[in-house]
Protein backbone atom coordinates (compact mmCIF):
# COMPACT_ATOMS: atom_id res chain seq x y z
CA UNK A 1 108.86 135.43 112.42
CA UNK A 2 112.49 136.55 112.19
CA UNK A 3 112.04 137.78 115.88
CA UNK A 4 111.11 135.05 117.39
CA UNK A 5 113.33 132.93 115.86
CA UNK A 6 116.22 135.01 116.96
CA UNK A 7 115.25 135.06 120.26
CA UNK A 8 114.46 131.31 121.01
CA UNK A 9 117.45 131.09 119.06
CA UNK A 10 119.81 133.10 121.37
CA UNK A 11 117.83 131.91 124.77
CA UNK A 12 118.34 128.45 123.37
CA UNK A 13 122.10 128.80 123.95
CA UNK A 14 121.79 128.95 127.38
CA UNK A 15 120.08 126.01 127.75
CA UNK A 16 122.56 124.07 125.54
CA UNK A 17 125.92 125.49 127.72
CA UNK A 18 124.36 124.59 130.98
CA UNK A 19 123.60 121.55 129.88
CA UNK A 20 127.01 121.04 128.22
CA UNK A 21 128.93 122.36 131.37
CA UNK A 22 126.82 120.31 133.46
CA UNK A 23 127.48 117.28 131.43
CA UNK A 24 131.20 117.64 131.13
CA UNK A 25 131.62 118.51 134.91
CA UNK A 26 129.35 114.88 135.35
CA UNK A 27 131.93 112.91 132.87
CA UNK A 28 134.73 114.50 135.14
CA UNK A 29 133.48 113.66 138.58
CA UNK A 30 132.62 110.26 136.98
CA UNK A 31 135.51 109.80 135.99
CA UNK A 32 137.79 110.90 138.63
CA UNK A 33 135.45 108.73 141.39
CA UNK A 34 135.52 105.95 138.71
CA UNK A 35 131.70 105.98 139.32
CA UNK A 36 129.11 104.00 137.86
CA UNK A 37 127.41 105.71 134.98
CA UNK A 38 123.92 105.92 135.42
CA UNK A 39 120.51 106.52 133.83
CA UNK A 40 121.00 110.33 134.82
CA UNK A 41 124.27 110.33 133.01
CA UNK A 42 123.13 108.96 130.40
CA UNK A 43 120.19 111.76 130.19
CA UNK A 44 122.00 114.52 130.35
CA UNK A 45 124.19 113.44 127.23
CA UNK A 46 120.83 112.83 125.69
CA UNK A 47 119.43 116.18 126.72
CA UNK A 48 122.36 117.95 125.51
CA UNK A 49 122.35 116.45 122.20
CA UNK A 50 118.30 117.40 121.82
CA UNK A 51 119.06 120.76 122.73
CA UNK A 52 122.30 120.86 120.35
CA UNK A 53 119.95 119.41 117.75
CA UNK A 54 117.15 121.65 118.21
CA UNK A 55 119.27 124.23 118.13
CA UNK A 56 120.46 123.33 115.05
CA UNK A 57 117.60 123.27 113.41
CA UNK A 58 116.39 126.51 114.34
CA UNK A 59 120.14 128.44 113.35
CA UNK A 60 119.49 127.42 109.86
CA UNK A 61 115.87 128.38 109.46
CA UNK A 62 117.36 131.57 110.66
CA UNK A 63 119.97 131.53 108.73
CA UNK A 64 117.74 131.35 105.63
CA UNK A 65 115.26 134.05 106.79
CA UNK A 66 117.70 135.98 108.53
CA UNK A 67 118.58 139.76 106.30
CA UNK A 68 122.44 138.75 107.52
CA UNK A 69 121.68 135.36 105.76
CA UNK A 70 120.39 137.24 102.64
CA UNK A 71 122.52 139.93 102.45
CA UNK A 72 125.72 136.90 102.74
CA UNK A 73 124.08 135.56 100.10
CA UNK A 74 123.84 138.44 98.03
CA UNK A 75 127.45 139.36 98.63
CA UNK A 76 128.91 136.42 97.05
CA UNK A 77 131.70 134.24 98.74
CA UNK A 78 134.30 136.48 97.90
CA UNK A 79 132.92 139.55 99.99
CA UNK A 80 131.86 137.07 102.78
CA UNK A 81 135.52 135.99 103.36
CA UNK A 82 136.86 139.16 103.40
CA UNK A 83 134.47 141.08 106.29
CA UNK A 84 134.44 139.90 109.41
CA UNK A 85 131.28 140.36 110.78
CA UNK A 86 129.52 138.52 107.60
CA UNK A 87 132.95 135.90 107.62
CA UNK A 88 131.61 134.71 111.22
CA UNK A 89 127.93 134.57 110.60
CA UNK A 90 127.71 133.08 107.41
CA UNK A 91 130.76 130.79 107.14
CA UNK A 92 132.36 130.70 110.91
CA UNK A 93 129.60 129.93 113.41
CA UNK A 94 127.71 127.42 110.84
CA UNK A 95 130.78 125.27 110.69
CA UNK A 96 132.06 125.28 114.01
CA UNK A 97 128.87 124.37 115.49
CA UNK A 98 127.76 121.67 112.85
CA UNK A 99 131.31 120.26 113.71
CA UNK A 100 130.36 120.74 117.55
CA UNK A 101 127.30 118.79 117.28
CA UNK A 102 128.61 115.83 115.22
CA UNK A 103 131.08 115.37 118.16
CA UNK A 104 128.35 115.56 120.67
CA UNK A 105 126.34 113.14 118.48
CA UNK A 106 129.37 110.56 118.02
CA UNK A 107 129.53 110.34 121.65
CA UNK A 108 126.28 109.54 122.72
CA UNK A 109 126.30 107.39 120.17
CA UNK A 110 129.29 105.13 121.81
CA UNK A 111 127.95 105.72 125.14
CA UNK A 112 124.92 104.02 123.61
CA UNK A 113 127.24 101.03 122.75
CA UNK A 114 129.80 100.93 125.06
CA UNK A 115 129.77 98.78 128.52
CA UNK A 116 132.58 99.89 130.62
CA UNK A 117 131.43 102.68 132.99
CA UNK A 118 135.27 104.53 132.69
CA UNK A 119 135.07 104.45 128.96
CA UNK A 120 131.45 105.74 129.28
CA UNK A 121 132.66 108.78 131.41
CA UNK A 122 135.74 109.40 129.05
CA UNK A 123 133.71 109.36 126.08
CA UNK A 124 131.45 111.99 127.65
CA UNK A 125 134.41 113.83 128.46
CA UNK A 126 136.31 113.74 125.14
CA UNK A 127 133.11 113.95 122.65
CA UNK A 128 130.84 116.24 125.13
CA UNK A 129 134.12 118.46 126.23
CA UNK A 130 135.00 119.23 122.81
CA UNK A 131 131.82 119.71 121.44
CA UNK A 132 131.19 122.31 124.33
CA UNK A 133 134.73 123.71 123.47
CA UNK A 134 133.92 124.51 119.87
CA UNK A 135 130.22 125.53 120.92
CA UNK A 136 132.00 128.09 123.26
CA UNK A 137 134.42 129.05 120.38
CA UNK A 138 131.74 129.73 117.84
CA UNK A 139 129.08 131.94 119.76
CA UNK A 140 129.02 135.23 117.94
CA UNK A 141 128.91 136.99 121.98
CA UNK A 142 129.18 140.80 120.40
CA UNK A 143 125.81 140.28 118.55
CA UNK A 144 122.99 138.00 118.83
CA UNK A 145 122.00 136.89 115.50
């Protein structure tokens, strides 16, 4: 089980960044051509967030099953903080992304809401940019966990 969840977990992220690139470069272009926002716009928010939520949901079944997850827990908080490796698994990459995906979240949420097309395609930028920012900034790229 641990396998498999690793690996949809770490082909996953693939997904996710081309859909958050391709998002942000959309909320750019948008916004630069002060273009209408459209359906597809809207979509590939959505489809970002789905994919940022999914992923979500499968990080921390494998961060419960994971032996990195067990063996963080086993070391107690103090231990965690002070090695690296265990510091960016356990406590690092959980928070970064959770904070990544409540950004993402908040702004399809006001895209949801809002009516003006340029405040649509700044939203996207702001909320999707950042979120892709931090989702960039969290990926553990030396080991695939």
């Amino acid at each position: 089980m641990y396998e498999i969840l690793v690996t949809s977990h770490s082909y996953l992220r693939w997904l996710v960044l081309m859909l958050g690139l391709a998002t942000t470069i959309s909320a750019i272009m948008g916004k630069t051509s002060k273009a209408q926002f459209s359906d597809g716009d809207r979509k590939l928010g959505l489809f970002f967030m789905i994919s940022c939520h999914t992923q979500l949901l499968l990080g921390l079944v494998l961060y419960f099953v994971s032996p990195f997850g067990a063996k963080a827990f086993e070391m107690g908080m103090k231990e965690v903080m002070g090695n690296a490796f265990y510091r960016k698994i356990a406590v690092e990459h959980v928070f970064t992304m959770i904070i990544a995906i409540v950004l993402i979240t908040v702004g399809h949420s006001k895209n949801k809401r809002e009516t003006s097309d340029a405040k649509r395609f700044n939203n996207a930028l702001i909320f999707f940019g950042l979120g892709l920012l931090l989702i960039l900034a969290g990926i553990p790229w030396n080991k695939a966990v």
